[in-house]
Protein backbone atom coordinates (compact mmCIF):
# COMPACT_ATOMS: atom_id res chain seq x y z
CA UNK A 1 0.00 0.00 0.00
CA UNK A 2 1.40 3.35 -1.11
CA UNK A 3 1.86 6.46 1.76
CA UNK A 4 -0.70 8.71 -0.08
CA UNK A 5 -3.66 5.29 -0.19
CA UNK A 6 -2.68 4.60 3.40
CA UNK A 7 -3.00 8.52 4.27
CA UNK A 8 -6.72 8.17 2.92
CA UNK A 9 -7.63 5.15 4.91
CA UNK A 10 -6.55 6.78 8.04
CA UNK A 11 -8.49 9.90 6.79
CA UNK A 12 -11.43 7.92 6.00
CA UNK A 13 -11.42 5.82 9.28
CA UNK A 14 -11.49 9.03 11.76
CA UNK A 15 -15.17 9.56 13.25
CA UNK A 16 -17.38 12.53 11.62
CA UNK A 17 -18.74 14.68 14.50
CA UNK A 18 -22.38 15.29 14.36
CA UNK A 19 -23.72 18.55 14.93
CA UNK A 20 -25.00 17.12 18.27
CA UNK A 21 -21.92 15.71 19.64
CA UNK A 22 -19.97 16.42 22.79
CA UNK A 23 -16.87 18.02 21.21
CA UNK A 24 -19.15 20.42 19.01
CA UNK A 25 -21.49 21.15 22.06
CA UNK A 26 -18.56 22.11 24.08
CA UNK A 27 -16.76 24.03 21.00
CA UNK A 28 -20.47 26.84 20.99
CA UNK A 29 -20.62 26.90 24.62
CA UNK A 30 -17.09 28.28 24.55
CA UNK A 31 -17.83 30.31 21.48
CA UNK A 32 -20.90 31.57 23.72
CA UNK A 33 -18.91 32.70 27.35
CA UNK A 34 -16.34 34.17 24.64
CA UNK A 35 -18.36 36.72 23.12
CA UNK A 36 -19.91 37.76 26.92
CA UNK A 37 -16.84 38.09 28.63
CA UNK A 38 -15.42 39.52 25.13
CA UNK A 39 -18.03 41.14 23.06
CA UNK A 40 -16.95 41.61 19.26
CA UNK A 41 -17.62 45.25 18.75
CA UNK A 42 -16.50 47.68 16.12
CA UNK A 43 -12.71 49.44 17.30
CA UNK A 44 -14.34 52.67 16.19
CA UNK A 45 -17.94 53.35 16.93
CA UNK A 46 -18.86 50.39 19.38
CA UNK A 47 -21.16 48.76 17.08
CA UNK A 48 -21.79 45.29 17.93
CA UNK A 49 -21.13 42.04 16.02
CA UNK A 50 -18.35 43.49 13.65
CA UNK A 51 -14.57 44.59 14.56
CA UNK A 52 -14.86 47.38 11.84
CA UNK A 53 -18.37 48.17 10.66
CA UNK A 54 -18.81 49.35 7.01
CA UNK A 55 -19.69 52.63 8.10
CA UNK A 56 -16.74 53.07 9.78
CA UNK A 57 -14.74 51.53 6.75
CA UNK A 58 -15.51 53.60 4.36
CA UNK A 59 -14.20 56.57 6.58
CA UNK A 60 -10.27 55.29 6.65
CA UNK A 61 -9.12 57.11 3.53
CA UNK A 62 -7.89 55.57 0.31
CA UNK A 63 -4.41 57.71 -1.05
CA UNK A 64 -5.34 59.66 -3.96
CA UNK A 65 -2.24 58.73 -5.96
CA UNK A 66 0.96 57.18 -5.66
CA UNK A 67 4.77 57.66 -5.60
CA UNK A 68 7.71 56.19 -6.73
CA UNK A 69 8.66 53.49 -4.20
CA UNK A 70 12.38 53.97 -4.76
CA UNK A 71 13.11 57.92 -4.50
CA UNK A 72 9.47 58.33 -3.12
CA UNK A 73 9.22 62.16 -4.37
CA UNK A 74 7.43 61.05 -8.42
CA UNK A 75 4.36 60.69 -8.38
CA UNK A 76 3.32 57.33 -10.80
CA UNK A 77 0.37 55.70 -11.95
CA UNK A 78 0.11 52.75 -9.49
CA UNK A 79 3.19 53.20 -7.08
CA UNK A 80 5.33 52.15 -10.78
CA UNK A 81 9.41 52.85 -10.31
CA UNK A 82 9.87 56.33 -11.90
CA UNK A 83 12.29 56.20 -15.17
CA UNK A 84 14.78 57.85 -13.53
CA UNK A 85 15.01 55.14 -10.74
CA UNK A 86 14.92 52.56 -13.15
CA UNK A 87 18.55 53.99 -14.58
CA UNK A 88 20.03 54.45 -11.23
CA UNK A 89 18.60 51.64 -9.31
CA UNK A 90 18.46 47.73 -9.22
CA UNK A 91 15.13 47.54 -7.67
CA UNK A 92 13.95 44.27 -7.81
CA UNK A 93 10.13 45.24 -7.69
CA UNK A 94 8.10 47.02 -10.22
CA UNK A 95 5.89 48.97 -8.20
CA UNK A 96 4.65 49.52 -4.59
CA UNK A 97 0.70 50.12 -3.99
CA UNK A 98 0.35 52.04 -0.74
CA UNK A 99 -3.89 51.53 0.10
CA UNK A 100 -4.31 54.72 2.77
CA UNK A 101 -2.54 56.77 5.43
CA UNK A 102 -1.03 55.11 8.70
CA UNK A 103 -2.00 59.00 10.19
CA UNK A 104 -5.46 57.64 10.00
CA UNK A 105 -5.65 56.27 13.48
CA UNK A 106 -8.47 54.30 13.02
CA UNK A 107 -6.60 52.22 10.46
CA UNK A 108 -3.25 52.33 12.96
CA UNK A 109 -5.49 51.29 15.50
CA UNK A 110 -7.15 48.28 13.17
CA UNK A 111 -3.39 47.23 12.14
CA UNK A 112 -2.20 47.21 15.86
CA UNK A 113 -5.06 45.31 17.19
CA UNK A 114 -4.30 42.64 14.06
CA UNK A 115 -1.11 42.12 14.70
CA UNK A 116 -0.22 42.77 18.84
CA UNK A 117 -4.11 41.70 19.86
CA UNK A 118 -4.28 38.93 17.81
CA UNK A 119 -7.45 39.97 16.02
CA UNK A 120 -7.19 37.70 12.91
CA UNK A 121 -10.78 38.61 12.43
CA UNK A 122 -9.16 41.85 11.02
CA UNK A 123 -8.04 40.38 7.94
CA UNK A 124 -11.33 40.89 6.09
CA UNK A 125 -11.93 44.19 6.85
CA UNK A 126 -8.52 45.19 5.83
CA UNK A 127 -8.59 42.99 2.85
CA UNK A 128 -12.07 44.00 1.84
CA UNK A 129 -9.63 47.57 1.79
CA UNK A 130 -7.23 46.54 -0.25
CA UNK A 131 -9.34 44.85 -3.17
CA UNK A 132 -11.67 48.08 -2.68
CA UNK A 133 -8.78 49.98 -3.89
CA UNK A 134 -6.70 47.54 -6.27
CA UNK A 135 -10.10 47.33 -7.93
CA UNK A 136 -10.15 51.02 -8.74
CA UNK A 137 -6.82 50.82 -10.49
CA UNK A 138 -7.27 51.52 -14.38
CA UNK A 139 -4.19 49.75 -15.31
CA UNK A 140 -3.09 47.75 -12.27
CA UNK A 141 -1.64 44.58 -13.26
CA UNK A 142 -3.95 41.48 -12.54
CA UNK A 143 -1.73 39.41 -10.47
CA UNK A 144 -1.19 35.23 -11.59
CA UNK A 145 0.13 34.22 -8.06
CA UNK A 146 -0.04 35.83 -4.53
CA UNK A 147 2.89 35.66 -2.12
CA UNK A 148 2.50 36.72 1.50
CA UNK A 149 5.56 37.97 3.30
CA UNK A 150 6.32 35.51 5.41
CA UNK A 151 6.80 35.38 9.18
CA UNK A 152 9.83 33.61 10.90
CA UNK A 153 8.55 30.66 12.57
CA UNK A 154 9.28 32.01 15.79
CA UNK A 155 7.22 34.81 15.02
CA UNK A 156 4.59 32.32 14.09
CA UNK A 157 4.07 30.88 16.94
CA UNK A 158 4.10 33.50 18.81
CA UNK A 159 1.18 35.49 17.04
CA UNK A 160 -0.62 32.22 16.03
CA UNK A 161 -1.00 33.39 12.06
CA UNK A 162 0.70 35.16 9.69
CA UNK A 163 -1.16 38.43 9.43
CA UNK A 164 0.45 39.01 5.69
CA UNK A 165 -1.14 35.38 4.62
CA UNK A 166 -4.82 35.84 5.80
CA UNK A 167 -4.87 39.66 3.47
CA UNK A 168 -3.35 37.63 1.00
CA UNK A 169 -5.83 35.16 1.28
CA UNK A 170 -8.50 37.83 0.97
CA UNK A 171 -7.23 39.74 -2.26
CA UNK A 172 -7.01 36.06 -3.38
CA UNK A 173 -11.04 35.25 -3.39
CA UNK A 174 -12.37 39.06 -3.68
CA UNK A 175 -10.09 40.68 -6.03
CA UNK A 176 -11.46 38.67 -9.47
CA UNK A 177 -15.42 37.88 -8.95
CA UNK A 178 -15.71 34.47 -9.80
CA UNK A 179 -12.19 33.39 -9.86
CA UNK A 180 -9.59 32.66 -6.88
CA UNK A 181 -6.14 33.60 -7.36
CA UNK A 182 -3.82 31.49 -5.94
CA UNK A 183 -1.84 31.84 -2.88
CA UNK A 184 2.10 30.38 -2.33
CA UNK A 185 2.82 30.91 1.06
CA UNK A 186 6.16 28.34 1.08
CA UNK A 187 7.59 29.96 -2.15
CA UNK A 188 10.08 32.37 0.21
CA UNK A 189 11.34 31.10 3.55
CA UNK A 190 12.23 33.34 6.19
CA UNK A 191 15.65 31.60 7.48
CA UNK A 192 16.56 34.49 10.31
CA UNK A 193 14.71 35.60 13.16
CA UNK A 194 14.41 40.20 13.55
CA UNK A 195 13.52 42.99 14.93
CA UNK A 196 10.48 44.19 14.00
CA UNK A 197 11.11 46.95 11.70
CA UNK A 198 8.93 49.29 13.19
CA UNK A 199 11.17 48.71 16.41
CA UNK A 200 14.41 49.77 14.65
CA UNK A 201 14.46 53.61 14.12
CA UNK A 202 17.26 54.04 12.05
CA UNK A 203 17.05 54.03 8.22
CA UNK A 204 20.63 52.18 7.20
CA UNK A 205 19.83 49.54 10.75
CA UNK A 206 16.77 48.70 9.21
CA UNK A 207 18.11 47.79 5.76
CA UNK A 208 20.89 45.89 7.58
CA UNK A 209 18.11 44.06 9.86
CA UNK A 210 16.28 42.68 6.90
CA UNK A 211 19.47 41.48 4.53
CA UNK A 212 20.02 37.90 3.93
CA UNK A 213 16.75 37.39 5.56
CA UNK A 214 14.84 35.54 3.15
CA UNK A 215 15.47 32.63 0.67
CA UNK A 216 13.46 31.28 -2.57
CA UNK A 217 12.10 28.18 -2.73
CA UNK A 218 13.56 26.88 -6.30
CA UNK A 219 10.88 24.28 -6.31
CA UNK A 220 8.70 27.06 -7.75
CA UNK A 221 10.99 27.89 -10.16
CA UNK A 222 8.05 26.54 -12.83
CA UNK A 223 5.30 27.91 -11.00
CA UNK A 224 6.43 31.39 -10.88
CA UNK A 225 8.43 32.42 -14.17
CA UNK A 226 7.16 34.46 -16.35
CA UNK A 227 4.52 35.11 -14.00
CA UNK A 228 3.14 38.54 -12.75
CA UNK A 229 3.57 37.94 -8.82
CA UNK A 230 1.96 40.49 -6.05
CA UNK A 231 3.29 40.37 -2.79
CA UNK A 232 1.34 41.23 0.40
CA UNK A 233 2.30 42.73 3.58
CA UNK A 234 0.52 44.88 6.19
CA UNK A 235 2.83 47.61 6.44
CA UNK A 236 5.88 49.02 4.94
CA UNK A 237 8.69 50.99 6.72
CA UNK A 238 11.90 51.48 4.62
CA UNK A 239 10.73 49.32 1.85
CA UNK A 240 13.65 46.52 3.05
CA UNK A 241 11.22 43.77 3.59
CA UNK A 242 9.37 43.62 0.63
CA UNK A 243 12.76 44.53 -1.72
CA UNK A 244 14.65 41.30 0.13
CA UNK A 245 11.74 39.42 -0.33
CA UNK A 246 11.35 40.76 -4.77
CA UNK A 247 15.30 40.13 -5.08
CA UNK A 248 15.06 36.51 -4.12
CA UNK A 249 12.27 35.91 -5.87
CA UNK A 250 13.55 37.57 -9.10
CA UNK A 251 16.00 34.48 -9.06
CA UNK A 252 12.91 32.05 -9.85
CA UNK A 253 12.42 34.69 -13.37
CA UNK A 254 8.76 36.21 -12.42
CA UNK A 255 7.20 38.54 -15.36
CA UNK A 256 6.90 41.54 -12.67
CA UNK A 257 7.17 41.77 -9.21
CA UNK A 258 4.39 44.49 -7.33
CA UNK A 259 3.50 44.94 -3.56
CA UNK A 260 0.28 46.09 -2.35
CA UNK A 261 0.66 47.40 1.56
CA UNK A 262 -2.35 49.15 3.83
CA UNK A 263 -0.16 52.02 4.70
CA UNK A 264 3.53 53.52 4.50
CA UNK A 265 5.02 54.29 7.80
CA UNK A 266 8.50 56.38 7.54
């Protein structure tokens, strides 16, 4: 008997739980003491049953245009790399969308409570903010493949999810009605444990925290080239993260490279 046939007997030989059993009894009655002792109400206005209601959505506000990820002084159409970067520069990524304003504090406030609260719930509001915009784009390139930024596994288990994989995962089902893009989330490894960038305050410290951080996984090699890739992160501070993670992954030959981010923090 083959691994993958004796895999599916062992699948097919665990019990089903019925909507009546004890395990699924005990699994609401938690669910029910949770939201007493913690209600689930919206982080701006109070109203109940939703961390951010639509109302209060629609207030964060979307940036008006972009700039030039590189120099960030040009504007572009779409956060491209200006021409003049483009001579000068090796930049491994083809543009940087920036969704709003980290100033807004109700967005800080729904980013902060995502990551240091644990509020995965987040992820679809914020999402829902990101396709909102990407979706208003005239000439955004459609993405083939998503790629999170990943988390060190450290990280991982500390926070319990990777807060760049669950926007990712998002875009992926929103962002083209009727079609799901898909999602690699083991195409880039992150092989050393860092700061958080928002932690390091100087410019040059924080490109030297995030080099050598991250390696491709050549197994996608076919997968990803000649592919348009987007990559998703929460937040971007120097631009470090998400230009370690383009550079490795322009070793597996991609068509373009772009980043979509909720907000720009300097």
């Amino acid at each position: 008997m083959s691994k993958s046939q004796s895999q599916t007997k062992k699948k097919e030989s665990l019990p089903r739980l019925s909507k009546n059993s004890p395990q699924i009894q005990l699994a609401k009655i938690s669910d029910f003491f949770a939201d007493i002792l913690f209600p689930v109400k919206c982080i701006s206005c109070g109203k109940e049953g939703v961390f951010i209601c639509k109302k209060c959505l629609e207030t964060i506000p979307k940036n008006s245009f972009q700039i030039c990820p590189v120099c960030e002084k040009t504007i572009m159409p779409n956060g491209d790399i200006c021409r003049l970067c483009k001579e000068n520069s090796d930049s491994p990524l083809n543009r940087l969308f920036v969704v709003s304003d980290y100033q807004n504090k109700l967005l800080a406030r729904a980013i902060h409570s995502f990551k240091y609260n644990f509020v995965s719930e987040l992820s679809e509001p914020l999402g829902e903010l990101m396709v909102r915009t990407m979706s208003h784009l005239s000439s955004f390139p459609i993405p083939e493949i998503i790629i999170p930024i990943p988390l060190h596994r450290r990280r991982l288990r500390w926070r319990g999810f990777n807060q760049s994989e669950l926007l990712s995962n998002v875009i992926a089902k929103n962002l083209l009605p009727g079609m799901e893009i898909e999602v690699l989330t083991d195409a880039i490894e992150r092989k050393r444990f860092t700061k958080s960038q928002m932690k390091v305050k100087d410019h040059e410290a924080r490109q030297r925290n995030m080099e050598d951080c991250f390696v491709a996984n050549t197994d996608f090699y076919k997968k990803i080239k000649t592919k348009r890739i987007l990559l998703v992160d929460d937040v971007c501070t120097t631009g470090s993260t998400i230009g370690e993670c383009a550079k490795e992954l322009r070793k597996l030959h991609p068509k373009s490279i772009s980043a979509v981010v909720l907000a720009r923090q300097s």
